[in-house]
Protein backbone atom coordinates (compact mmCIF):
# COMPACT_ATOMS: atom_id res chain seq x y z
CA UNK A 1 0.00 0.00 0.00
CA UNK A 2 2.84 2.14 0.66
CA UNK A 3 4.54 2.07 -2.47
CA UNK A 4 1.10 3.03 -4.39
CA UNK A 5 0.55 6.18 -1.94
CA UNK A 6 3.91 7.50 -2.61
CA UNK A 7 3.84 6.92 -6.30
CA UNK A 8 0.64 6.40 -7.37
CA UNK A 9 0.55 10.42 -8.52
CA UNK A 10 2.64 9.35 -11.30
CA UNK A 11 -0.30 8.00 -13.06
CA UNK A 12 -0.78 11.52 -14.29
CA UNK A 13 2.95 12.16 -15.24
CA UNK A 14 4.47 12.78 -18.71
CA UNK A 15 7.18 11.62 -20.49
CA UNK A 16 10.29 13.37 -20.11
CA UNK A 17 12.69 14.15 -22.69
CA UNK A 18 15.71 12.97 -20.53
CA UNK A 19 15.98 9.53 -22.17
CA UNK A 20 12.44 8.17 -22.50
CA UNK A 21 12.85 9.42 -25.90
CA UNK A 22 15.44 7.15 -26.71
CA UNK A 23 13.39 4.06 -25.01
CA UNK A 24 9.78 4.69 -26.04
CA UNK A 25 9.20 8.41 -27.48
CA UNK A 26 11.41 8.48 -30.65
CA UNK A 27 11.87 4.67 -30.59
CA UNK A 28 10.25 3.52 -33.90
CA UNK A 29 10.86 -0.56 -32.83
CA UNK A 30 9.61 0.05 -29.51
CA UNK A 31 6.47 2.43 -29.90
CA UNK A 32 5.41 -0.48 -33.14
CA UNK A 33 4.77 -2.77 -30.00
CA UNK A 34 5.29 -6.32 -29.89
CA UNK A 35 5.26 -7.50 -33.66
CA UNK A 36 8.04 -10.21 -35.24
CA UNK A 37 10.32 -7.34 -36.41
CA UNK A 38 10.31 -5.33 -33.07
CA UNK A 39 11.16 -8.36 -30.85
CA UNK A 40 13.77 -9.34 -33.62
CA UNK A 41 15.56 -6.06 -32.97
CA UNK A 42 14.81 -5.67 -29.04
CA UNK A 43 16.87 -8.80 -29.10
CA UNK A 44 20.21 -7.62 -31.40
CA UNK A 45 19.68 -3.78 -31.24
CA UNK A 46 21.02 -1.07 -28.97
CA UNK A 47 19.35 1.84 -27.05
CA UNK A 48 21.12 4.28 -25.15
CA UNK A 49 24.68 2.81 -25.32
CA UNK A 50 22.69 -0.51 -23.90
CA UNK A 51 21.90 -4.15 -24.98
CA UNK A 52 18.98 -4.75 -22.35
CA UNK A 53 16.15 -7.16 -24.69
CA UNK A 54 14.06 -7.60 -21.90
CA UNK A 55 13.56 -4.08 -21.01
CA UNK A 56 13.00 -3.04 -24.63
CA UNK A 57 10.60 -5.81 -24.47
CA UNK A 58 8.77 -4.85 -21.83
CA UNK A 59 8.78 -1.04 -23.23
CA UNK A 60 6.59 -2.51 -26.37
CA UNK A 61 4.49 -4.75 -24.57
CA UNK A 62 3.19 -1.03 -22.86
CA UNK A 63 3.42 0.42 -26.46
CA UNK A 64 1.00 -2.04 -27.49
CA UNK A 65 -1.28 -2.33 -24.43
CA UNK A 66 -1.17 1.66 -24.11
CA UNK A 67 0.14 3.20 -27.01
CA UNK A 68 1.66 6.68 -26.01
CA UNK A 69 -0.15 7.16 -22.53
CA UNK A 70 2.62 8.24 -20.59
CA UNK A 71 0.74 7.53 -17.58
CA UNK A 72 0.02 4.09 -17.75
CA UNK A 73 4.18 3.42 -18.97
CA UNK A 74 5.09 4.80 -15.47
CA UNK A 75 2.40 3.16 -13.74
CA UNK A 76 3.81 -0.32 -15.09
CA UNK A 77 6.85 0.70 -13.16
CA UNK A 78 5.30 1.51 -10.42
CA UNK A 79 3.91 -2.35 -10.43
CA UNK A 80 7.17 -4.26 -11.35
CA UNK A 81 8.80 -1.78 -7.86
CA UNK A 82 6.11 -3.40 -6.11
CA UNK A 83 6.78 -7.04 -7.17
CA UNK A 84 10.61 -6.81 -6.44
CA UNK A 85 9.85 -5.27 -3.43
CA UNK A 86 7.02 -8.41 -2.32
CA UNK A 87 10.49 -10.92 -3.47
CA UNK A 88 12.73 -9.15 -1.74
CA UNK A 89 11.03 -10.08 1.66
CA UNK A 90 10.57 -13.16 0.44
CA UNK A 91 13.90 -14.22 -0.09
CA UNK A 92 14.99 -12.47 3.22
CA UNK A 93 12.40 -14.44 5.17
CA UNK A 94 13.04 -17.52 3.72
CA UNK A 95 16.51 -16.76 4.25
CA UNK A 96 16.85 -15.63 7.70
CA UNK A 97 13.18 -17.01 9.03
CA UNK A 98 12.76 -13.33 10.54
CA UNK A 99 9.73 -11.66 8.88
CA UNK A 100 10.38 -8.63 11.19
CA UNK A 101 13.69 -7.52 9.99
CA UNK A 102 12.96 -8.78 6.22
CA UNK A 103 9.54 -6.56 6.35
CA UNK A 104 11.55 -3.56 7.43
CA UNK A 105 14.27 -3.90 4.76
CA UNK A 106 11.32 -4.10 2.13
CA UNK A 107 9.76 -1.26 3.32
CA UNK A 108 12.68 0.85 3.20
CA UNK A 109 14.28 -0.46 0.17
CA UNK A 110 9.83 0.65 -0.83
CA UNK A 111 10.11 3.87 -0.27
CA UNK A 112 13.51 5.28 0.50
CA UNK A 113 14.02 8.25 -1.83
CA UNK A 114 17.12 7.45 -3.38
CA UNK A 115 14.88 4.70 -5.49
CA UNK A 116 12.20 7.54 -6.83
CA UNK A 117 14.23 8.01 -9.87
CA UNK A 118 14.19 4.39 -10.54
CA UNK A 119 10.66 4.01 -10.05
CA UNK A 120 9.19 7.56 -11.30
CA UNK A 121 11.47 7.81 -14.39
CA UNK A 122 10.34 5.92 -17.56
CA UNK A 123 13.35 5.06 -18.71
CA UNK A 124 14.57 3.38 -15.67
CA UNK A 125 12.55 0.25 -16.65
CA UNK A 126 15.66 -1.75 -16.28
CA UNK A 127 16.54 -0.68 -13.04
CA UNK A 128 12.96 -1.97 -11.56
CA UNK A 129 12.77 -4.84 -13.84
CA UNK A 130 16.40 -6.21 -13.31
CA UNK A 131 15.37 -5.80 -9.38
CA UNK A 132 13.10 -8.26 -9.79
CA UNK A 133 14.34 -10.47 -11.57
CA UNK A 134 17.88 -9.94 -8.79
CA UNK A 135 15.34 -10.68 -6.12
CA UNK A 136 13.71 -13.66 -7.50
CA UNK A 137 17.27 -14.97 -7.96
CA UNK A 138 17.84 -14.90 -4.67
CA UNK A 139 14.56 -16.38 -3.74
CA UNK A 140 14.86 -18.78 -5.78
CA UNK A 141 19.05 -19.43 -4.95
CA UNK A 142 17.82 -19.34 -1.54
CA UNK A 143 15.29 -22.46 -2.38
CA UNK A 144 17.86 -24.05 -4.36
CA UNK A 145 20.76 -24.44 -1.05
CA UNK A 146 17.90 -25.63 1.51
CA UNK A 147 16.34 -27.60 -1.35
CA UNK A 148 19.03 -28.72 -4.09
CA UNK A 149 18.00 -29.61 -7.69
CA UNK A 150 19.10 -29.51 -10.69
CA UNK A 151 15.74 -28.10 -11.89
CA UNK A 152 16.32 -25.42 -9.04
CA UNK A 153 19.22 -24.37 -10.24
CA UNK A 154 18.60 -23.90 -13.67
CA UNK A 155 15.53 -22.15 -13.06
CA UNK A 156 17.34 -19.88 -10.88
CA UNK A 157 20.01 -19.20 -13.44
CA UNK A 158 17.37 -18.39 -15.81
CA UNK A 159 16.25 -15.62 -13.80
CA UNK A 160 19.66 -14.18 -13.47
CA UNK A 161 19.19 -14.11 -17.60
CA UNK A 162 16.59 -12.44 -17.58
CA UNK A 163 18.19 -10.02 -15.38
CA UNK A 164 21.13 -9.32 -16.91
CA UNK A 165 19.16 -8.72 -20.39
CA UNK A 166 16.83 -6.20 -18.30
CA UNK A 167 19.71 -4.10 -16.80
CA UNK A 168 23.71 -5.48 -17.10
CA UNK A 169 24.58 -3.79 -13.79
CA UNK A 170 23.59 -7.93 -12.55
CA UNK A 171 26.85 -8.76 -13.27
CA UNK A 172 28.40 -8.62 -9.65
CA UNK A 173 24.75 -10.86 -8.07
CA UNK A 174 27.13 -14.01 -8.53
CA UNK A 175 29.42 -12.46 -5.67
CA UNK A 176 26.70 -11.49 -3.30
CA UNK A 177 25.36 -14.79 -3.54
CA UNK A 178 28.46 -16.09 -2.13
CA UNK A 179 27.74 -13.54 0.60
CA UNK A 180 24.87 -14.88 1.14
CA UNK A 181 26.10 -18.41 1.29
CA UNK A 182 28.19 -17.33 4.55
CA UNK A 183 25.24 -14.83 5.97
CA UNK A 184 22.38 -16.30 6.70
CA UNK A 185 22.75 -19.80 4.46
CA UNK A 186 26.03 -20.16 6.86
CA UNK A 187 26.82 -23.16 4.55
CA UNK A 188 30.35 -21.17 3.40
CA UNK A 189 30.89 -19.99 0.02
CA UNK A 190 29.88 -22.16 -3.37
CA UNK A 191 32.19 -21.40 -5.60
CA UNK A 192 31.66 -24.07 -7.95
CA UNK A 193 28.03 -23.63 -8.11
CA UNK A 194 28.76 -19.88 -9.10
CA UNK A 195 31.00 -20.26 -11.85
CA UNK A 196 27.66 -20.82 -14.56
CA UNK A 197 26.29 -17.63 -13.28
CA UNK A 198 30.06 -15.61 -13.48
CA UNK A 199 30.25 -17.21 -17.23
CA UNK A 200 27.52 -15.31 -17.95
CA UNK A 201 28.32 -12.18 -16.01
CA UNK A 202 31.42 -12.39 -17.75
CA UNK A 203 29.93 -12.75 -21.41
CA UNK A 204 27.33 -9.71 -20.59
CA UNK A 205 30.25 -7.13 -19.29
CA UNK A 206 32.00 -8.10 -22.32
CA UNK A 207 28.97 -7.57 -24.61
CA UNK A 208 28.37 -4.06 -22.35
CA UNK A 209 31.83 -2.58 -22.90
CA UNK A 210 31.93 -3.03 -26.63
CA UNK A 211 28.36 -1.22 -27.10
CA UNK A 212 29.72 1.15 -24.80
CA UNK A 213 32.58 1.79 -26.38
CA UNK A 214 31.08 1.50 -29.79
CA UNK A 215 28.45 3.98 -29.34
CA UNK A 216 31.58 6.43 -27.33
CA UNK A 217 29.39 5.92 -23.99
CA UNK A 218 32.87 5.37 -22.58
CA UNK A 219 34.60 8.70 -21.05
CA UNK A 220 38.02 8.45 -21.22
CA UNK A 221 38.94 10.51 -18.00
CA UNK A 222 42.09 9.68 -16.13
CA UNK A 223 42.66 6.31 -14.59
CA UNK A 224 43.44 8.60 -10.97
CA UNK A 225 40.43 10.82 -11.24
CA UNK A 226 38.24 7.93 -11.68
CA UNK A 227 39.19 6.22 -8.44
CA UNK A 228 39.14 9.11 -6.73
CA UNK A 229 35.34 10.34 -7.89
CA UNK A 230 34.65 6.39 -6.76
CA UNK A 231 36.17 7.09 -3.06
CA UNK A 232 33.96 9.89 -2.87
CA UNK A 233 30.99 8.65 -4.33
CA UNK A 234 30.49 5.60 -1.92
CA UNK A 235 30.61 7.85 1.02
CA UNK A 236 28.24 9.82 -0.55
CA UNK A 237 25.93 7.50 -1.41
CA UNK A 238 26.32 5.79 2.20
CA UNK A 239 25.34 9.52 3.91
CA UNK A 240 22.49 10.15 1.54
CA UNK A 241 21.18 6.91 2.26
CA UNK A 242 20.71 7.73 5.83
CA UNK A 243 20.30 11.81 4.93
CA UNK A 244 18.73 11.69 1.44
CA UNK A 245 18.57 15.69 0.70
CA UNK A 246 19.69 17.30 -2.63
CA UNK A 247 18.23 14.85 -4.82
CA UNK A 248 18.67 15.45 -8.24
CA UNK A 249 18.25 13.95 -11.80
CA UNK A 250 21.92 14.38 -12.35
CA UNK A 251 25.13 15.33 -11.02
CA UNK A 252 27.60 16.58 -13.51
CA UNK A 253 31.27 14.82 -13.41
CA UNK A 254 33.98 16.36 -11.31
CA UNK A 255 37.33 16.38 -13.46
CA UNK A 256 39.21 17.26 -10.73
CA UNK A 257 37.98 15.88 -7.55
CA UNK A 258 39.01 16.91 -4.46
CA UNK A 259 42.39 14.89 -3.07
CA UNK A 260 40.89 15.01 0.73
CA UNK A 261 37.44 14.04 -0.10
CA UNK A 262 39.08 11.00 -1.68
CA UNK A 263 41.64 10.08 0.99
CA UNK A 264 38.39 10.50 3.68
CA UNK A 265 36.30 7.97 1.36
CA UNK A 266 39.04 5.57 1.30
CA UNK A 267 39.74 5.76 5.28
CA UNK A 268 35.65 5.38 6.04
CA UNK A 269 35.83 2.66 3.27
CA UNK A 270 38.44 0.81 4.68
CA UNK A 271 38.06 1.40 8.60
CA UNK A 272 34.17 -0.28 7.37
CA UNK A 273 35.33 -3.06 5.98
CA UNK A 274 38.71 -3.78 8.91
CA UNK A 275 35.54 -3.33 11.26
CA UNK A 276 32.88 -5.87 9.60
CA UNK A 277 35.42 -8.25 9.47
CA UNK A 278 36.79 -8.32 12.64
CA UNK A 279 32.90 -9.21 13.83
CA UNK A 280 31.72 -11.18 11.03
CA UNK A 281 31.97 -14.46 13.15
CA UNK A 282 29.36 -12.78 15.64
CA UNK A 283 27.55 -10.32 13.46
CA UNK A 284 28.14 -11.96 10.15
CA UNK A 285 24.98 -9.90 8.62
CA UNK A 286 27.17 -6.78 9.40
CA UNK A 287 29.77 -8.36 6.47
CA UNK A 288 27.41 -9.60 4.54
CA UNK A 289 25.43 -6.31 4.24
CA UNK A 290 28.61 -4.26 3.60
CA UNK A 291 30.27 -6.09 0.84
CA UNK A 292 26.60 -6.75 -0.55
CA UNK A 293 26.35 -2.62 -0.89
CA UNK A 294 30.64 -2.38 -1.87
CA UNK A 295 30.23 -4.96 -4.76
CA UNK A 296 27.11 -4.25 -6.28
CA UNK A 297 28.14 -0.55 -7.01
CA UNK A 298 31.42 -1.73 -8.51
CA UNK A 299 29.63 -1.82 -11.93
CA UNK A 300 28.54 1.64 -12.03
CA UNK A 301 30.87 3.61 -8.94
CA UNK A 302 32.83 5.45 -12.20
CA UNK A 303 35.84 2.57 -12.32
CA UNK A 304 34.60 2.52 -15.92
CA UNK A 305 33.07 6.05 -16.78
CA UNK A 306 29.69 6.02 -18.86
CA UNK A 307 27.60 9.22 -19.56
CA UNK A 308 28.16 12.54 -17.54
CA UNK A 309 27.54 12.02 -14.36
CA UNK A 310 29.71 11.80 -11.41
CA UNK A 311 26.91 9.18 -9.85
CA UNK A 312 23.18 8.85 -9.92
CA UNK A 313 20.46 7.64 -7.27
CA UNK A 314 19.29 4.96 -9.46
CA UNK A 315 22.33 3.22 -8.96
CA UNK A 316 21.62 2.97 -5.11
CA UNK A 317 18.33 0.79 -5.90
CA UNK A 318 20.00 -2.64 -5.54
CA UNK A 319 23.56 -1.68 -3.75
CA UNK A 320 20.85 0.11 -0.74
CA UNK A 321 19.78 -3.36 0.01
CA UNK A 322 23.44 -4.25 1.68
CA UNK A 323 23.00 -1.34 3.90
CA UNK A 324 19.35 -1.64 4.87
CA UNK A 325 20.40 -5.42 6.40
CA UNK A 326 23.39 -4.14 8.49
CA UNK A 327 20.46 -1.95 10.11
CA UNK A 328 17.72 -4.31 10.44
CA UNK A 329 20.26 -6.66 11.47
CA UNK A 330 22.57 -4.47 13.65
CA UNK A 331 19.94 -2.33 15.29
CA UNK A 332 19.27 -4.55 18.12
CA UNK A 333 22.97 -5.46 19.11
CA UNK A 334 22.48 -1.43 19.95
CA UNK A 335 19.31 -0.90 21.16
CA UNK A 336 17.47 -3.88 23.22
CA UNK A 337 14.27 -2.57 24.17
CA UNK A 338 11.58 -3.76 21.54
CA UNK A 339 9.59 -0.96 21.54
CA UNK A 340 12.54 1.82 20.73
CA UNK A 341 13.51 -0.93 17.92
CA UNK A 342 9.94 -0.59 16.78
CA UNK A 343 9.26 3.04 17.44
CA UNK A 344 12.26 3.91 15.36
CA UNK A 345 11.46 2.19 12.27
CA UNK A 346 7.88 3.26 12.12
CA UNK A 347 9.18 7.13 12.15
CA UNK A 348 12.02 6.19 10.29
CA UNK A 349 9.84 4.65 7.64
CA UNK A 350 7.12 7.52 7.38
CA UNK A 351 9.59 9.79 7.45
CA UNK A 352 11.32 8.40 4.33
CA UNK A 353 8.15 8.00 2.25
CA UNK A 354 7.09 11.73 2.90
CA UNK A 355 10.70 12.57 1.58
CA UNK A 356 9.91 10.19 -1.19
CA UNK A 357 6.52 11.28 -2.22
CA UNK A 358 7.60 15.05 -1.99
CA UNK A 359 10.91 13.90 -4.66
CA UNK A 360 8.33 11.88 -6.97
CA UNK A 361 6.70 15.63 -7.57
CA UNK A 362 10.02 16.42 -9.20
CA UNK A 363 9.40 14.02 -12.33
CA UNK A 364 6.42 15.38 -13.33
CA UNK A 365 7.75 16.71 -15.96
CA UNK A 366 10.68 17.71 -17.97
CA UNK A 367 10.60 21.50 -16.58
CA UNK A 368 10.01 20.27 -12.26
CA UNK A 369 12.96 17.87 -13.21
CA UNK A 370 15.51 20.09 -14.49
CA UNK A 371 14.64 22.92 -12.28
CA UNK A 372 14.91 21.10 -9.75
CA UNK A 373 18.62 19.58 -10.98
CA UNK A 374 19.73 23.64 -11.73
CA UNK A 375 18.34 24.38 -7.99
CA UNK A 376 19.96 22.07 -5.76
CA UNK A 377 23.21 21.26 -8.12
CA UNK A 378 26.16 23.25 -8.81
CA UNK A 379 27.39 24.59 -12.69
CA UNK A 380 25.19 21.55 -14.00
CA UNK A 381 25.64 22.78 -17.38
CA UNK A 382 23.34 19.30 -18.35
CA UNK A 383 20.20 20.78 -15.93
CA UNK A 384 20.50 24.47 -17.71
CA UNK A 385 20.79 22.63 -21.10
CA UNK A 386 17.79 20.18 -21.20
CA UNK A 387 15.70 22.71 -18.57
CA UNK A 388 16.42 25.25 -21.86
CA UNK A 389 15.27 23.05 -24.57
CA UNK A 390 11.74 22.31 -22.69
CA UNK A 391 11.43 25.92 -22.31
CA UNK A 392 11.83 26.57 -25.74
CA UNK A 393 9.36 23.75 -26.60
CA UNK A 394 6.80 25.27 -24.26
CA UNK A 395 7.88 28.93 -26.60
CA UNK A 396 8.83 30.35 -23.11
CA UNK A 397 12.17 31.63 -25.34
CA UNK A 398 12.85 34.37 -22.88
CA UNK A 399 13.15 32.40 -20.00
CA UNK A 400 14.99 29.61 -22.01
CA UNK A 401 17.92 32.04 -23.18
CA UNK A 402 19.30 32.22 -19.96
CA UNK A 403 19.48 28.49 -19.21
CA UNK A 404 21.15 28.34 -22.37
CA UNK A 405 23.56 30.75 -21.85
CA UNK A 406 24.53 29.45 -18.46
CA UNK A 407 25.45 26.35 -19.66
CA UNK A 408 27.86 27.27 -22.33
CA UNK A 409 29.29 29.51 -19.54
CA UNK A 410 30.02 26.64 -17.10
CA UNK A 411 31.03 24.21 -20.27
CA UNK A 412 31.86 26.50 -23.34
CA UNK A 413 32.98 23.30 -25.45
CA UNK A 414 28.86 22.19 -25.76
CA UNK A 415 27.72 21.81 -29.18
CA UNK A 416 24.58 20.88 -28.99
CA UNK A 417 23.69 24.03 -26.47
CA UNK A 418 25.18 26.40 -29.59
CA UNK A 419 23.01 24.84 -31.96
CA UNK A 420 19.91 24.85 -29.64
CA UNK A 421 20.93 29.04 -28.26
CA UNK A 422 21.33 29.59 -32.22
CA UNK A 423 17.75 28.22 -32.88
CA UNK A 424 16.02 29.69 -30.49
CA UNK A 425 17.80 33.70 -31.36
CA UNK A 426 17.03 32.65 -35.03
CA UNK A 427 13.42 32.64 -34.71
CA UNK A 428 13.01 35.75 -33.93
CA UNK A 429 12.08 38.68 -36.32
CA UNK A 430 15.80 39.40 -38.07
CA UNK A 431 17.46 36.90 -35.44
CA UNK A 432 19.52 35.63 -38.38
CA UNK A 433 22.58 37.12 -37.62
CA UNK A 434 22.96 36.42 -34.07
CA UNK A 435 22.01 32.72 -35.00
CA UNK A 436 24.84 32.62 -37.30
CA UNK A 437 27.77 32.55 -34.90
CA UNK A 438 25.83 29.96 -32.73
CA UNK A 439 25.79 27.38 -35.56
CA UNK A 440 29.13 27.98 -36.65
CA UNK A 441 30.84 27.53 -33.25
CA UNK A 442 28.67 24.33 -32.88
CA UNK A 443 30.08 23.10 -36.71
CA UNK A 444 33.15 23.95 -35.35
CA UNK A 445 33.28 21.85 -32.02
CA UNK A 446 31.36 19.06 -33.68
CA UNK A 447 32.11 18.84 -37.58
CA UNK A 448 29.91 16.09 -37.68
CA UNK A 449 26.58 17.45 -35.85
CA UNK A 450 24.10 17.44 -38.60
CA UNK A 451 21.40 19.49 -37.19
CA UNK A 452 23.85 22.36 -36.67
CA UNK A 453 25.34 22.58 -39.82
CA UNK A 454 21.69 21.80 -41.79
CA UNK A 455 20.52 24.98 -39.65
CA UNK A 456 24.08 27.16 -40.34
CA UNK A 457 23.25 26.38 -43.97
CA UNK A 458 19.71 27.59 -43.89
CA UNK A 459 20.78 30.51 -41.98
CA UNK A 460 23.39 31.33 -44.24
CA UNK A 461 20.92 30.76 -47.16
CA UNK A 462 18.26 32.96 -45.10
CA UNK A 463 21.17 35.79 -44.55
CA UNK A 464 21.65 36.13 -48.70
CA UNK A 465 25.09 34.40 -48.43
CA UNK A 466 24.47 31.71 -51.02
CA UNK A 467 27.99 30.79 -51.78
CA UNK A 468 29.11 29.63 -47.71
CA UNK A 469 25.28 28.48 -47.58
CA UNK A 470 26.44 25.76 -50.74
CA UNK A 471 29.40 24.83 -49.24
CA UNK A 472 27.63 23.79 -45.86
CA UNK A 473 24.94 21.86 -47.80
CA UNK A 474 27.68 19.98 -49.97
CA UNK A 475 29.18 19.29 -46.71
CA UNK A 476 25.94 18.02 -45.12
CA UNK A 477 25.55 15.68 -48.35
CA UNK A 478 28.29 14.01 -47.73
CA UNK A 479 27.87 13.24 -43.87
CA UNK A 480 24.13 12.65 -44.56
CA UNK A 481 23.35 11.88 -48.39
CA UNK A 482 19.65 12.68 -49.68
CA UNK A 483 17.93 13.58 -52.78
CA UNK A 484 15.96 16.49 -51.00
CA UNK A 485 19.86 17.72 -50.67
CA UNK A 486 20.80 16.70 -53.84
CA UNK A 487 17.75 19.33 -55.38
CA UNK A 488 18.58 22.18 -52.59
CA UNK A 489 22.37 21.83 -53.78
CA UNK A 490 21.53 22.27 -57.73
CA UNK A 491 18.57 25.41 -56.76
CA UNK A 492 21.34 27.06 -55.02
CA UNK A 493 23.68 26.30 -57.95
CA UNK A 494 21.57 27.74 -60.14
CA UNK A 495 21.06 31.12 -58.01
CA UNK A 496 17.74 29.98 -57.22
C-alpha cells in the first residue's frame, strides 16, 4: 500500500525528454509494439549505449497495451517496484526465518528516496525490472541451497538471464550470492556452483563494454580521477542513504575531484570493511550487508566512466539493500528494548516516504525535473541545457535564453547548447545574424553534428550568403546523403 501512496501520482505524469525518448518516445521498434520485427531487434539492437532485450521488451508490450499514454508506462513501473519489493522479503524471510527484519528492509528499500528516480522515471525500466528479476534470484538461490535440484538451479540461473538482459549492472549478483552463502545460508561460500552464473556475467560485461565503447558511452577521463570520484561517491551515497537531501536527476562529473574528499572515502571505506570483518563471526549480517552494498556498485561507482555524471540515485536501488540489512540486522545489538527498535522504524519509515513522495513531484515533468537539478546542483551545465530546450518547446524563449547561456558559460565546449541558443535567437524577427555565430561555433566543435550545420546552412541561405550556404549543404551531403539535398544543392547552384 505504501509504495502506491507514494507513487501512485505518477499516473498523471508525462514523459520526459531525458531519455524516454530514446526508449519509447522516438523509438520507432519500440512504440510499433510487440510485432516479429520489433522483438527481432529488441533482441540484437542497442538503445542508449545498452543491450537490455528484456527491457525493450517490456517497453513494447506497454506500447502495445497503451500506445503513447505516458501515464500508464510509469504506472507499469510503479507495479514491477512493487513485485521486487514483495520478493525481496521473500527471499529475506526464507533466508533468515525473521519476517520482522525482512519486512523492514522491504519497506525501506519501498520507499527510500534514493529509489524515486528508478521508479518515477520511464526510462529506468531496467533498473525496476532487473530488481526483480535480482530478487527472485535470490529467492529462488535461496530455495535451491535448503532444497538442491538440478531443476532449481537452472531455473534460478534463468532468472539471473533475464536479469542481466533487463539491466547489465547484474553482473556482480554471482558475488553477493556467495555472501549470502556465509550470511544467513552459513553453509560457506559455493564457488563451484557460481561459476555458470560468473560465465555469464562475464559474457554480458564483455557484450556491455563493446556497445559502450562503440556507441563512445565510454569517457576516457584519467585512470586517478576515476578512483578518486569512486572514493567519494560511496561515502556519498552511504550519507544520503541515511540523509537523502539534494536529490537530483543528475550530477555533472567532477574532473578534478578533491584529493581530501578521496583520501576521507578511502579511510571510512576501509576502517568499514577492517571493522565488519573483525565481527563477522558474531555479526556476520554486518559483512554480509557491507560487501553486498561495496560490490554491487562496482559496476557503475565510475571505475569505468559512462555518460556525464559523477553518480546517480538509481544506482543505489540494488547496492541500498546491503546497507538496509546491516540496520535491520545491527539495530538490536544497539538498542534492546523492543519498543525503541519498533518506534524507530515506524518514524524512520514515514519519514522516508514523505521525503519520497515530496521527490516523486520532481518528475512530473521535464521542466520540475531540471529545475529542480539547476536548484539544488552546482554549474550543471546538463540541468541548464535540457531545462532550456523544454522551455523553448513550451515557446517560453525568454526564460529559455538564460538556461542556455549558463550552460555554455560553465562548459563553453557544448555543441549541442550552440546549436539549440542559435535556434532559439534565429526565430526571432531578423534573429539571423545572431544565430549565425551559434551554428558555426557548434560546426566547429562538432564537424559532424548534422542538425547544426543543416541549420548554419539555412541561416546562411536565409542571410543572402548563397555561396558559404552551398558549401555547408555539400558538406551536409556528404555526412548525410539525400535527394531532397541533392535538389537544394543544384537550386542554389543555379542562383535559385
Amino acid at each position: 500500500m505504501a509504495i502506491f501512496v507514494v507513487y501512485g501520482q505518477v499516473g498523471a505524469f508525462d514523459f520526459t525528454s531525458y531519455d524516454d525518448n530514446l526508449y519509447v518516445t522516438d523509438n520507432p521498434h519500440v512504440k510499433a509494439g510487440l510485432t516479429a520485427d520489433s522483438i527481432r531487434w529488441a533482441l540484437t539492437g542497442v538503445a542508449a549505449s545498452n543491450w537490455m532485450p528484456v527491457t525493450l521488451l517490456s517497453h513494447m508490450l506497454d506500447c502495445s497495451l497503451f500506445g503513447q499514454q505516458s501515464g500508464m508506462h510509469h504506472l507499469m513501473n510503479v507495479l514491477y517496484h512493487f513485485l521486487a519489493t514483495v520478493l525481496l522479503f521473500l527471499a529475506l524471510q526464507r533466508a533468515t526465518g525473521e519476517p520482522w527484519p525482512s519486512a523492514f528492509v522491504a519497506f525501506l528499500f519501498a520507499v527510500h528516496p534514493l529509489h524515486v528516480e528508478s521508479v518515477a522515471w520511464v526510462a529506468e525500466r531496467k533498473d525496476v525490472l532487473s530488481a526483480l528479476f535480482a530478487f527472485l534470484t535470490l529467492y529462488l538461490y535461496v530455495r535451491y541451497a535448503q532444497q538442491p535440484s538440478t531443476v532449481g538451479y537452472l531455473v534460478m540461473a534463468l532468472a539471473f538471464a533475464l536479469g542481466l538482459m533487463a539491466k547489465p549492472m547484474l553482473v556482480t549478483l554471482p558475488f553477493a550470492l556467495l555472501l549470502v552463502d556465509v550470511w544467513p545460508l552459513k553453509r560457506g561460500p559455493r564457488w563451484l556452483e557460481k561459476l555458470p552464473l560468473i560465465a555469464m556475467s562475464i559474457a554480458v560485461s564483455v557484450i556491455t563494454f563493446l556497445v559502450q565503447r562503440a556507441t563512445e558511452a565510454v569517457k576516457s577521463y584519467p585512470f586517478a580521477t576515476r578512483i578518486e570520484n569512486a572514493l567519494i561517491g560511496y561515502v556519498v551515497y552511504l550519507w544520503q542513504t541515511f540523509w537523502p537531501s539534494g536529490l537530483a536527476a543528475l550530477y555533472p562529473y567532477q574532473p578534478s575531484p578533491a584529493l581530501w574528499a578521496a583520501t576521507v572515502g578511502l579511510i571510512i571505506i576501509v576502517a568499514i570493511s577492517v571493522a565488519v570483518v573483525r565481527v563477522w563471526r558474531t555479526r556476520p549480517y554486518l559483512a554480509t550487508g557491507w560487501f553486498w552494498y561495496l560490490g554491487m556498485l562496482v559496476p557503475v561507482i565510475g571505475i569505468v566512466q559512462v555518460g556525464l555524471q559523477s553518480r546517480a540515485d538509481r544506482y543505489m536501488y540494488l547496492p541500498m539493500v546491503g546497507l538496509l540489512i546491516m540496520i535491520a540486522w545491527g539495530a538490536p545489538d544497539v538498542v534492546r528494548d523492543r519498543r525503541i527498535l519498533t518506534g524507530a522504524a515506524v518514524v524512520a519509515g514515514l519519514a522516508y516516504a514523505g521525503a519520497a513522495y515530496a521527490q516523486t513531484a520532481y518528475w512530473h515533468d521535464s521542466g520540475t525535473l531540471f529545475q529542480r537539478a539547476v536548484d539544488v546542483t552546482r554549474d550543471n551545465y546538463v540541468a541548464e541545457y535540457n531545462l532550456a530546450n523544454y522551455l523553448m518547446n513550451q515557446h517560453r524563449g525568454a526564460e529559455a535564453a538564460p538556461h542556455f547561456e549558463a550552460a555554455l558559460r560553465i562548459h563553453p565546449d557544448y555543441p549541442e547548447a550552440e546549436n539549440n541558443l542559435g535556434m532559439l535567437l534565429g526565430r526571432a524577427p531578423g534573429g539571423l545574424p545572431a544565430a549565425i555565430p551559434h551554428f558555426e561555433r557548434a560546426v566547429e566543435l562538432n564537424p559532424k553534428l548534422v542538425e547544426a550545420r543543416y541549420n548554419l546552412a539555412v541561416a546562411l541561405a536565409g542571410a543572402g550568403r548563397r555561396a558559404e550556404a552551398l558549401q555547408q549543404y555539400q558538406t551536409l551531403e556528404k555526412l548525410q546523403p539525400s535527394a531532397e539535398l541533392e535538389r537544394v544543392i543544384e537550386n542554389l547552384k543555379r542562383g535559385q
